[in-house]
Protein backbone atom coordinates (compact mmCIF):
# COMPACT_ATOMS: atom_id res chain seq x y z
CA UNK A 1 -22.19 2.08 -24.91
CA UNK A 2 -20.32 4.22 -22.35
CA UNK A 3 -19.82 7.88 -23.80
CA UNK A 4 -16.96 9.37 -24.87
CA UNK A 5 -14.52 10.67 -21.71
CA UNK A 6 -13.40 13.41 -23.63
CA UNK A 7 -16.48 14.50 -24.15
CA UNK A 8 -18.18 14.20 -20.71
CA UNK A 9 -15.55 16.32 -19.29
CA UNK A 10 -16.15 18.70 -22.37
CA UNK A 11 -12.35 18.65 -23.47
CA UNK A 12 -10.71 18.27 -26.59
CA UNK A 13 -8.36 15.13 -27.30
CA UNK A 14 -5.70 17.60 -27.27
CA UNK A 15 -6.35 18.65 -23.43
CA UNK A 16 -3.54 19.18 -20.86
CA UNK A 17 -3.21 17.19 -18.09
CA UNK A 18 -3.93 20.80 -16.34
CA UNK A 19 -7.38 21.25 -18.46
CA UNK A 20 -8.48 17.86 -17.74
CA UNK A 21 -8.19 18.56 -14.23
CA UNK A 22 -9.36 22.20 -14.13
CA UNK A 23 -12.38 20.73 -16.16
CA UNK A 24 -13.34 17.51 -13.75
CA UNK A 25 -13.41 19.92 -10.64
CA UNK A 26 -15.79 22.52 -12.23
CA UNK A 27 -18.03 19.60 -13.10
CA UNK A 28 -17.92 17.56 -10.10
CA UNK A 29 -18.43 21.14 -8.42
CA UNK A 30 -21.77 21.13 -9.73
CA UNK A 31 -23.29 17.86 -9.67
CA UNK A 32 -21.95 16.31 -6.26
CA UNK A 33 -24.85 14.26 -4.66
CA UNK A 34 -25.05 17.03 -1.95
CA UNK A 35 -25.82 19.92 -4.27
CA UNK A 36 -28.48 17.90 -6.09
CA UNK A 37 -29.99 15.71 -3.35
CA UNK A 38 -32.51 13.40 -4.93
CA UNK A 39 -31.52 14.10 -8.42
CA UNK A 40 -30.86 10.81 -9.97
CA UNK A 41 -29.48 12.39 -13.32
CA UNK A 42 -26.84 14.28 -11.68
CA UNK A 43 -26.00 11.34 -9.65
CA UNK A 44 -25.25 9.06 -12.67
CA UNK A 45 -23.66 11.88 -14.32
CA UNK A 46 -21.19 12.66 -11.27
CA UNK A 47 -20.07 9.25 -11.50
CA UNK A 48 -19.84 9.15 -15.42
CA UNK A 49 -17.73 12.05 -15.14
CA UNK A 50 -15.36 10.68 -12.11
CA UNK A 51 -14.89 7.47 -14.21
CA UNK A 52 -14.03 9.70 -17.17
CA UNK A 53 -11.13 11.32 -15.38
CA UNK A 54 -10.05 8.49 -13.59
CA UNK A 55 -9.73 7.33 -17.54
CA UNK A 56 -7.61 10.09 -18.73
CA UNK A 57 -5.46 11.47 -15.86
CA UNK A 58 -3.77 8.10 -16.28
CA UNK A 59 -1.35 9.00 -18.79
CA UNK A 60 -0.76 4.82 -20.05
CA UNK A 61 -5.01 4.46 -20.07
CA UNK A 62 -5.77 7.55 -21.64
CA UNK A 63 -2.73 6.81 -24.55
CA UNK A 64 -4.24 2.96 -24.99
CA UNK A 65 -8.27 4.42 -25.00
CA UNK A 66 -6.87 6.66 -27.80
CA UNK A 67 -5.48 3.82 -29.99
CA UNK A 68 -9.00 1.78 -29.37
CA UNK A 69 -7.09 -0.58 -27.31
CA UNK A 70 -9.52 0.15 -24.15
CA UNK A 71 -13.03 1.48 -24.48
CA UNK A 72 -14.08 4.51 -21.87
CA UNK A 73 -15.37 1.68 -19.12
CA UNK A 74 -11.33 0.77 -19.96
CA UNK A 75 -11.53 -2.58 -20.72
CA UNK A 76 -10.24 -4.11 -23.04
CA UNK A 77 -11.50 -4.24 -26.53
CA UNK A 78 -11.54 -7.35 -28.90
CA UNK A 79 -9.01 -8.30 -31.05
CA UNK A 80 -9.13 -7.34 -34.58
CA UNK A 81 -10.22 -10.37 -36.78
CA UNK A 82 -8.00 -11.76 -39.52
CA UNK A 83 -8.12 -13.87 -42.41
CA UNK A 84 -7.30 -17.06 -40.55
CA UNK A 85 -10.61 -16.47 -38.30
CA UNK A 86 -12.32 -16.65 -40.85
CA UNK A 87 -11.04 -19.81 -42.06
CA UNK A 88 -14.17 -22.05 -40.66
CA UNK A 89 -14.82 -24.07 -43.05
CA UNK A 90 -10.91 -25.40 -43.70
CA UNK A 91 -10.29 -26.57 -39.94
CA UNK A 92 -6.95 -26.46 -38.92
CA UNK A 93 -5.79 -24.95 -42.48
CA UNK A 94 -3.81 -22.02 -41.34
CA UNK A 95 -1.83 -23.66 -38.10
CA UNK A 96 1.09 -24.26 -40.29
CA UNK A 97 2.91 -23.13 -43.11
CA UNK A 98 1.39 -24.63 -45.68
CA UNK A 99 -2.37 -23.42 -45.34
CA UNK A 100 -0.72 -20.05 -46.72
CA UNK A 101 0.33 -21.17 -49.81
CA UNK A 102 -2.46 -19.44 -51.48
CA UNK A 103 -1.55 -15.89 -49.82
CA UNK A 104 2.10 -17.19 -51.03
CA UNK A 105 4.09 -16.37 -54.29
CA UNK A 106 7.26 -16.62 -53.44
CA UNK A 107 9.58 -17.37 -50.79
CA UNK A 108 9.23 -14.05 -49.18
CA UNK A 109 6.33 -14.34 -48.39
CA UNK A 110 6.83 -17.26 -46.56
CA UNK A 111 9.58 -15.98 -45.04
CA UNK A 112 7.82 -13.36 -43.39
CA UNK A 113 4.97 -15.52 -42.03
CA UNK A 114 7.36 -18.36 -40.65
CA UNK A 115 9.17 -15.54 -38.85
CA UNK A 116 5.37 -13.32 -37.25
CA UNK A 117 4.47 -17.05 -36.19
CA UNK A 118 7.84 -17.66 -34.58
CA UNK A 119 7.45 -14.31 -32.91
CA UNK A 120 3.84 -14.44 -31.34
CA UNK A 121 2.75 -12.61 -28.48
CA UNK A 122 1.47 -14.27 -25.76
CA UNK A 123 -2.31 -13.98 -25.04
CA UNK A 124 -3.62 -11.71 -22.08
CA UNK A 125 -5.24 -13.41 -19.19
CA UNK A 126 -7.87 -12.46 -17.40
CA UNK A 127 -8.43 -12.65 -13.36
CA UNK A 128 -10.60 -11.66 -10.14
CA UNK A 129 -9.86 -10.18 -7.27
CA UNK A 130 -11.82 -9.54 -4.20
CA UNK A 131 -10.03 -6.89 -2.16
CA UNK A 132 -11.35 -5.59 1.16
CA UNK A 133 -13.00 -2.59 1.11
CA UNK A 134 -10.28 -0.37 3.30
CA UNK A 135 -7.86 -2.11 1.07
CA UNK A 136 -9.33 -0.83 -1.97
CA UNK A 137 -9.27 2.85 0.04
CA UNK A 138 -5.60 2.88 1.41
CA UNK A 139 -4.03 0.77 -1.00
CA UNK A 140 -2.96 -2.81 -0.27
CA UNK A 141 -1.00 -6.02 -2.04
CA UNK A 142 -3.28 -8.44 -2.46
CA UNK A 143 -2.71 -12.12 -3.74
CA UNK A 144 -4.79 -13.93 -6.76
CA UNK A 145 -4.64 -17.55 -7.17
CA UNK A 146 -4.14 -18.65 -10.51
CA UNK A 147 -5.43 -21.81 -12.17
CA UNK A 148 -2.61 -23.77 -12.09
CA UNK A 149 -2.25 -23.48 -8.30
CA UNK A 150 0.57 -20.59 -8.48
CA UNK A 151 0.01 -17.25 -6.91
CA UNK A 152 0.36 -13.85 -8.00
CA UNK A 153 0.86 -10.75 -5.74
CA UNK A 154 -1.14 -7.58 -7.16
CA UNK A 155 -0.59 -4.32 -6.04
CA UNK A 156 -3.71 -2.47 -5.26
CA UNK A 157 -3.35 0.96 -5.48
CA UNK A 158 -5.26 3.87 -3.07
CA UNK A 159 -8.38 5.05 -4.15
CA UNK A 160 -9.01 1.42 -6.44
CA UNK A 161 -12.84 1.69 -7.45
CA UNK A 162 -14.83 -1.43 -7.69
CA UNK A 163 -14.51 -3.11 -11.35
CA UNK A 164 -11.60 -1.34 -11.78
CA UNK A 165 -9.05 -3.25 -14.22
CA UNK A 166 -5.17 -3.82 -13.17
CA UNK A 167 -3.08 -4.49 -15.98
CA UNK A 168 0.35 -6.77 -14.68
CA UNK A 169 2.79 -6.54 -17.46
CA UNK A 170 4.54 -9.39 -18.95
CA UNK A 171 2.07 -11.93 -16.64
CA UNK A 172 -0.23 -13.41 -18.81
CA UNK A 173 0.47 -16.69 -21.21
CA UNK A 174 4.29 -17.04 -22.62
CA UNK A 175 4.57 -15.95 -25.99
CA UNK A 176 6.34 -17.89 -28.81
CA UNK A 177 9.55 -17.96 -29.63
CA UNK A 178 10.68 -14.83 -29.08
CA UNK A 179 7.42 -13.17 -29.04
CA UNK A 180 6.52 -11.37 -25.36
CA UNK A 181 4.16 -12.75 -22.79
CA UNK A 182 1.04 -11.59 -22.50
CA UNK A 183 -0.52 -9.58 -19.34
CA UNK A 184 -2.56 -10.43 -16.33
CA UNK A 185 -6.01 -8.26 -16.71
CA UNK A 186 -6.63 -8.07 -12.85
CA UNK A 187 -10.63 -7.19 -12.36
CA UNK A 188 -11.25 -5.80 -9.12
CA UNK A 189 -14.57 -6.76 -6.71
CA UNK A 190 -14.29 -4.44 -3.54
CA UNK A 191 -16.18 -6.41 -0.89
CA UNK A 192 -18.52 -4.12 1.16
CA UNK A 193 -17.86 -2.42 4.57
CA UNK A 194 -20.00 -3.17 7.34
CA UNK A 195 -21.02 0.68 8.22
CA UNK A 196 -18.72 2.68 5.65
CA UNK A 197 -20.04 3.07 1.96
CA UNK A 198 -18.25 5.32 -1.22
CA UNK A 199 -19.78 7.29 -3.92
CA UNK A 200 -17.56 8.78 -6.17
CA UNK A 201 -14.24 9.84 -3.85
CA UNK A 202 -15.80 10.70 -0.85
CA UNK A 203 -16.86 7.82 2.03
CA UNK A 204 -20.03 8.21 3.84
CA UNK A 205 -20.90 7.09 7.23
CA UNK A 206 -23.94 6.99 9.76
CA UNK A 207 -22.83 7.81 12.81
CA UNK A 208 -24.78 6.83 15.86
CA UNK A 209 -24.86 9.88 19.28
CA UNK A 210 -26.63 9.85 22.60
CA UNK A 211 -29.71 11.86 23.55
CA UNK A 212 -27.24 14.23 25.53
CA UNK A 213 -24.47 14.64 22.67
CA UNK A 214 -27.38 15.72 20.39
CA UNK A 215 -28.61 18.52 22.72
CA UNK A 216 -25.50 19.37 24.31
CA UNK A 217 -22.87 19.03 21.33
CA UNK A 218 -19.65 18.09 22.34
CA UNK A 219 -16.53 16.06 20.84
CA UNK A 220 -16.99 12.60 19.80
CA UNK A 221 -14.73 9.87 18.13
CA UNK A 222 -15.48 9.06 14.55
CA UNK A 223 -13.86 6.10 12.45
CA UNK A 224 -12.71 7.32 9.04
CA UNK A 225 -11.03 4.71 6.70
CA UNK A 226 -7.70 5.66 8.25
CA UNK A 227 -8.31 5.60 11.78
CA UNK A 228 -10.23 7.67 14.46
CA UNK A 229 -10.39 11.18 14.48
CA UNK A 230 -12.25 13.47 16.81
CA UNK A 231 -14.94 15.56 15.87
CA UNK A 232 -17.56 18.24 17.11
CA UNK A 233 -21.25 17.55 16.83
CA UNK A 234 -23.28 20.93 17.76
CA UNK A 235 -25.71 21.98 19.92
CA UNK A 236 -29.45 20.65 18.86
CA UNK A 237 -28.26 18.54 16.14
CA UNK A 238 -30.86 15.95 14.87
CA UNK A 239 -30.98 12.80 12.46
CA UNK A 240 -30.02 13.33 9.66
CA UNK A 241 -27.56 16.35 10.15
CA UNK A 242 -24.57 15.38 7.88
CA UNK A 243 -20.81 16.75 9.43
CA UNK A 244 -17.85 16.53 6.67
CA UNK A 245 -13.83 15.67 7.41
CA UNK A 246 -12.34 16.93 5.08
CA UNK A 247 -9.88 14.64 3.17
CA UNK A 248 -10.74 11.66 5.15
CA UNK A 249 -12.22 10.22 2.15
CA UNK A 250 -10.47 7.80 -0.86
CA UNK A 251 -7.37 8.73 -2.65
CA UNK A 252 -7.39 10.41 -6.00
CA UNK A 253 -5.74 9.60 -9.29
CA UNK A 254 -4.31 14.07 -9.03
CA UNK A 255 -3.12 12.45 -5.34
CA UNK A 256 -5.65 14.55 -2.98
CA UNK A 257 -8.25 12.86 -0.96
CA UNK A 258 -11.98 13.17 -1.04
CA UNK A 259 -13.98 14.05 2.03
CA UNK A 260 -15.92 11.79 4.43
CA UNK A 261 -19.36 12.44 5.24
CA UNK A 262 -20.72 11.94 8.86
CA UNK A 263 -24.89 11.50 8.82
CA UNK A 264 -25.52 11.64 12.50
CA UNK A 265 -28.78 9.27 14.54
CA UNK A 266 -29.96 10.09 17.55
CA UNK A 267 -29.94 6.69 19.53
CA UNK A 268 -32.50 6.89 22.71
CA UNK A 269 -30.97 4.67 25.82
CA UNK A 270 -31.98 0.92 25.69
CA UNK A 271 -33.55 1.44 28.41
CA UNK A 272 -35.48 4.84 29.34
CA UNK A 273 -33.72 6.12 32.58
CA UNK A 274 -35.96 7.60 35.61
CA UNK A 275 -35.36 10.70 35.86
CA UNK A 276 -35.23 11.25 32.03
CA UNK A 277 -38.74 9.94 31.60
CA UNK A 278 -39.75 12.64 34.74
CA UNK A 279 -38.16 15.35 33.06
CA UNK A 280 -39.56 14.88 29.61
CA UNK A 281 -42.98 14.21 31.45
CA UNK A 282 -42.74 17.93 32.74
CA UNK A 283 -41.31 19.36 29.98
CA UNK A 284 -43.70 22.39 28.54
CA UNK A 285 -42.03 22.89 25.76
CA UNK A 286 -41.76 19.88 24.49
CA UNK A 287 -45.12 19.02 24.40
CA UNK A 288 -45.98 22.32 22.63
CA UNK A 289 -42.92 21.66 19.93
CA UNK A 290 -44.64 20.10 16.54
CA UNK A 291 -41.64 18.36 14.49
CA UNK A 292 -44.08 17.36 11.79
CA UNK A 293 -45.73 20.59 11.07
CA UNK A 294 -46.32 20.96 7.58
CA UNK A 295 -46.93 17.29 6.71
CA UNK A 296 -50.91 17.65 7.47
CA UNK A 297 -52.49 16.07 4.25
């Protein structure tokens, strides 16, 4: 069962939309992945705690969570059960008017019943989407097929996390008689990226540089989820250095922008040149230099 949201971001139910925010930033503060490398808990925890917010900055989500219409994953929650679902062993019983004559006394009654029956909402529908993953960054309109062969045209909004649930108003099955249709509960799948990744708001990225960009530094073009942006790698940088842009990462539901972190790989030439292979051949100091000093068993 996913814990309460109001309590993961240690707020009351009362909270402002201010406190909710001022809280989320203190915790995310101190258990981002990069604070707490290789701490699993804090890692699990970051995203419970994005997840919570994303719950209850939403003003619509975080007024249907608090009516028990949505749990905190904010789907949807079954349907209360009433007497006519209970009605197994009388099959068919209560489809008409008749089968509540023994709820009935008089004509009011029956009145009332003809007229919720006349009036019934229409049922919600549910639906998949795959969405593309810089679709699901930026924000895109995305078409779902329905089963009947019609289409409908969702609106994916920046920042959409995978599972995430769109609710389309008034798109689900027709209600009766004067009752309102249902809606369209839109489940998002974002489809990976072939060399970007997300955790939480922020995108990550491995980002391959030559022998000579590593020892020299120097500027370098980097693809962020918006475009290319130049960047400076520094002198003696190895594997596994990380760089960060700064709000080149996903959208957020208080409408900033997470950050995009650059892990940079050394990539040696296909082939070794020359005059490299002399050099390094001659080179004193490298041969003295001991990169895994430390690691003796």
């Amino acid at each position: 069962m996913s814990q309460d949201p109001y309590e993961l971001l240690g707020v009351s139910k009362s909270a402002s939309a201010d406190e909710l925010r001022k809280a989320y930033r203190q915790l995310a503060k101190k258990l981002h992945p990069d604070l707490n490398p290789g701490n699993r808990e804090a890692e699990e925890k970051f995203k419970a705690v994005g997840s919570a917010y994303d719950l209850l900055s939403d003003p619509e989500k975080r007024a249907r969570f608090d009516r028990g219409e949505i749990d905190a994953s904010g789907a949807e929650r079954p349907p209360q059960n009433y007497y006519r679902d209970y009605a197994g062993d009388s099959a068919g019983r209560y489809q008409n008017d008749a089968g509540y004559a023994d709820m009935m006394d008089d004509d009011i009654l029956s009145g009332l019943f003809r007229r919720a029956r006349a009036n019934a909402g229409g049922r919600d529908l549910r639906y998949k989407l795959p969405v593309e993953f810089l679709d699901a960054v930026n924000g895109a309109t995305n078409r779902v097929a329905l089963p009947d062969g019609s289409t409908l045209d969702v609106a994916v909004p920046p920042g959409t996390r995978d599972g995430q649930i769109l609710r389309l108003r008034g798109k689900g099955e027709p209600g009766m008689g004067g009752g309102k249709p249902g809606d369209a509960l839109v489940e998002i799948e974002v489809k990976p990226h072939r060399f970007f990744t997300r955790e939480g708001d922020d995108i990550h990225l491995s980002l391959p540089i030559g022998l000579a960009e590593a020892v020299l530094g120097g500027e370098v073009r980097v693809p962020t989820t918006t475009g290319a942006v130049a960047m400076k790698v520094p002198k003696g940088s190895s594997t596994g250095a990380v760089l960060r842009l700064k709000g080149k990462g996903a959208a957020r539901p208080d409408g900033g922008r997470g950050d995009q972190y650059v892990n940079l790989k050394v990539a040696l030439p296909d082939k070794i040149d020359p005059e490299l292979e002399e050099f390094m051949a001659n080179w004193a100091a490298g041969k003295i230099q001991n990169p895994r000093a430390g690691m003796e068993a």
